[in-house]
Protein backbone atom coordinates (compact mmCIF):
# COMPACT_ATOMS: atom_id res chain seq x y z
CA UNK A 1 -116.93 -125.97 76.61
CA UNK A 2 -114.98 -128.72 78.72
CA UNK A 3 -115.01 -132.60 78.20
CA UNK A 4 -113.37 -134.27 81.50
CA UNK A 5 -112.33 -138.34 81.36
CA UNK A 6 -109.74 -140.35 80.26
CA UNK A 7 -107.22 -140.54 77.44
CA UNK A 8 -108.85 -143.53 75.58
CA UNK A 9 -106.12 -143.64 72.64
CA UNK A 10 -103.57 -141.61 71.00
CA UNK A 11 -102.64 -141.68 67.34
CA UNK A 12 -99.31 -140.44 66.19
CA UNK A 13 -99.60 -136.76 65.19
CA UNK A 14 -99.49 -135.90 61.55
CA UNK A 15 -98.33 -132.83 58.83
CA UNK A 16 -99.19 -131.78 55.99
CA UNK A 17 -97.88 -128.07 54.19
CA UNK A 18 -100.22 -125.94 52.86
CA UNK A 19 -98.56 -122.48 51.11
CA UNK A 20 -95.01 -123.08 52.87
CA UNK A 21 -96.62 -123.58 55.94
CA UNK A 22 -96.55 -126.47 58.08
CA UNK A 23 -99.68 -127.81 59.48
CA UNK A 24 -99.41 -130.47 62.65
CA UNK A 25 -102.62 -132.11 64.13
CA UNK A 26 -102.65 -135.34 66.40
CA UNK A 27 -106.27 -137.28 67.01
CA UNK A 28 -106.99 -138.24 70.89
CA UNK A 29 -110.36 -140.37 71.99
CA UNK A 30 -111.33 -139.03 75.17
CA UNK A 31 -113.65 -141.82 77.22
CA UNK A 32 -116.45 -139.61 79.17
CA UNK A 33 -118.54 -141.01 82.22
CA UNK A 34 -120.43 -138.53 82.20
CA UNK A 35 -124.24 -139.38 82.30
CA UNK A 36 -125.72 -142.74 81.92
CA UNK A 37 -123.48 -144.03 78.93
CA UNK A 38 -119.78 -144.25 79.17
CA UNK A 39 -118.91 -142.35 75.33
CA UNK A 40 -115.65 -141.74 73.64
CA UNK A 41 -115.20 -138.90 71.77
CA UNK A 42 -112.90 -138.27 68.86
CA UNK A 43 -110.69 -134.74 69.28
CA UNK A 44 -108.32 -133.24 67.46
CA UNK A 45 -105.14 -131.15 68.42
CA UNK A 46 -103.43 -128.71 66.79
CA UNK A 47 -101.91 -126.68 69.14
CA UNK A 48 -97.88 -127.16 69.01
CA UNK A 49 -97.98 -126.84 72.67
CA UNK A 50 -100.09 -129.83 73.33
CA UNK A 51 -99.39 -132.22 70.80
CA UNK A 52 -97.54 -135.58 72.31
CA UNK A 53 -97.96 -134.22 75.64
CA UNK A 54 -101.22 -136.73 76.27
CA UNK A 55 -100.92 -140.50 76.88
CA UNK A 56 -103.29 -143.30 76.88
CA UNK A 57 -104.81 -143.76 80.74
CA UNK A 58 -103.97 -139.73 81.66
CA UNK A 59 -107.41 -138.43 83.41
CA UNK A 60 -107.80 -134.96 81.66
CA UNK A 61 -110.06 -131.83 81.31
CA UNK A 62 -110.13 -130.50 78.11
CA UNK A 63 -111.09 -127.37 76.93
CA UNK A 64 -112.64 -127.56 73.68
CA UNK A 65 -114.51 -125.98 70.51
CA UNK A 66 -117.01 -127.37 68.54
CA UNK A 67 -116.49 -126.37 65.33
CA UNK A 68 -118.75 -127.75 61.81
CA UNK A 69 -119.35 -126.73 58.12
CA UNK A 70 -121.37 -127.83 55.37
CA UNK A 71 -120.07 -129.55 52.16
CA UNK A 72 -121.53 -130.17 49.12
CA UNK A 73 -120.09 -132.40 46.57
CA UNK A 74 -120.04 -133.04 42.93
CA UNK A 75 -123.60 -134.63 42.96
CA UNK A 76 -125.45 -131.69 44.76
CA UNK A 77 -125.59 -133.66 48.07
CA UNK A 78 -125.16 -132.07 51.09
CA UNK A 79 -123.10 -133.05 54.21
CA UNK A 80 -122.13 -131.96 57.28
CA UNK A 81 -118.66 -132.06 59.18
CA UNK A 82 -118.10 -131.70 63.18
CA UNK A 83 -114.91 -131.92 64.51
CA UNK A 84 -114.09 -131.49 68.66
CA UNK A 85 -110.91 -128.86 68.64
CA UNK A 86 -109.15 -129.05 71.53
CA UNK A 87 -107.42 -125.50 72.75
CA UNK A 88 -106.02 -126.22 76.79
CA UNK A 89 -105.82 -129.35 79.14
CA UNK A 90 -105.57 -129.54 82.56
CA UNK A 91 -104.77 -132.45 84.53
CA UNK A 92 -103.04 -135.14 83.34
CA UNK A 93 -102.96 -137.41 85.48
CA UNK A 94 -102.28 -141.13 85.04
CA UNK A 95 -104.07 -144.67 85.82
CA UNK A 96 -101.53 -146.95 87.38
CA UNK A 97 -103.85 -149.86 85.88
CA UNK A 98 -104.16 -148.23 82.45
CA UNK A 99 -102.57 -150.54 79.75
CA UNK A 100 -99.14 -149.08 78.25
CA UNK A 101 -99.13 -149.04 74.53
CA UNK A 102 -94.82 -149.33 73.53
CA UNK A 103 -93.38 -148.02 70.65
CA UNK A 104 -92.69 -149.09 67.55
CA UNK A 105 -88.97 -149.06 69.32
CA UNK A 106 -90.19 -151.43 71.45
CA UNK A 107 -90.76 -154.43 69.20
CA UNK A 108 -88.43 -157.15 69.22
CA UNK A 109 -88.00 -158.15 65.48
């Protein structure tokens, strides 16, 4: 599956270690046009290749999976978890009139 539109926002890109292994994932909102409704759409990366690469205002296609699973907690309920994965972009292309979010670096105090 493929979700096209823009880089909505960015979040810094996390870790977490799991059995000596390091684990890296960085959430993106994608803004979609697409049909009636403009939507945006939660993804997450984990692909070392990809994280940081995306910035707020870049038009993109991604190429994603959905992926889900069932949970049920300590009370018998059941509930149900969907995340968007996202494997390969293409584009990348930016919006002159997008606003540029600075860095922390950036700050003058």
């Amino acid at each position: 599956m493929q979700i096209t539109g823009k880089v909505h926002r960015v979040e810094q890109p996390t870790a977490r270690e799991h059995n000596g292994k390091v684990y890296k994932e960085q959430k993106v909102v994608i803004e979609t046009t697409e049909g009636q409704y403009t939507q945006q759409v939660g993804c997450s990366i984990s692909r070392d290749n990809i994280i940081g690469t995306l910035q707020v205002g870049q038009t993109v296609t991604a190429d994603i999976n959905l992926r889900g699973r069932d949970y049920t907690n300590k009370q018998g309920q059941i509930a149900n978890f969907t995340t968007v994965e996202i494997w390969r972009v293409q584009g990348g292309q930016s919006d002159p009139q997008a606003p540029q979010i600075g860095t922390v670096s950036d700050l003058p105090f």
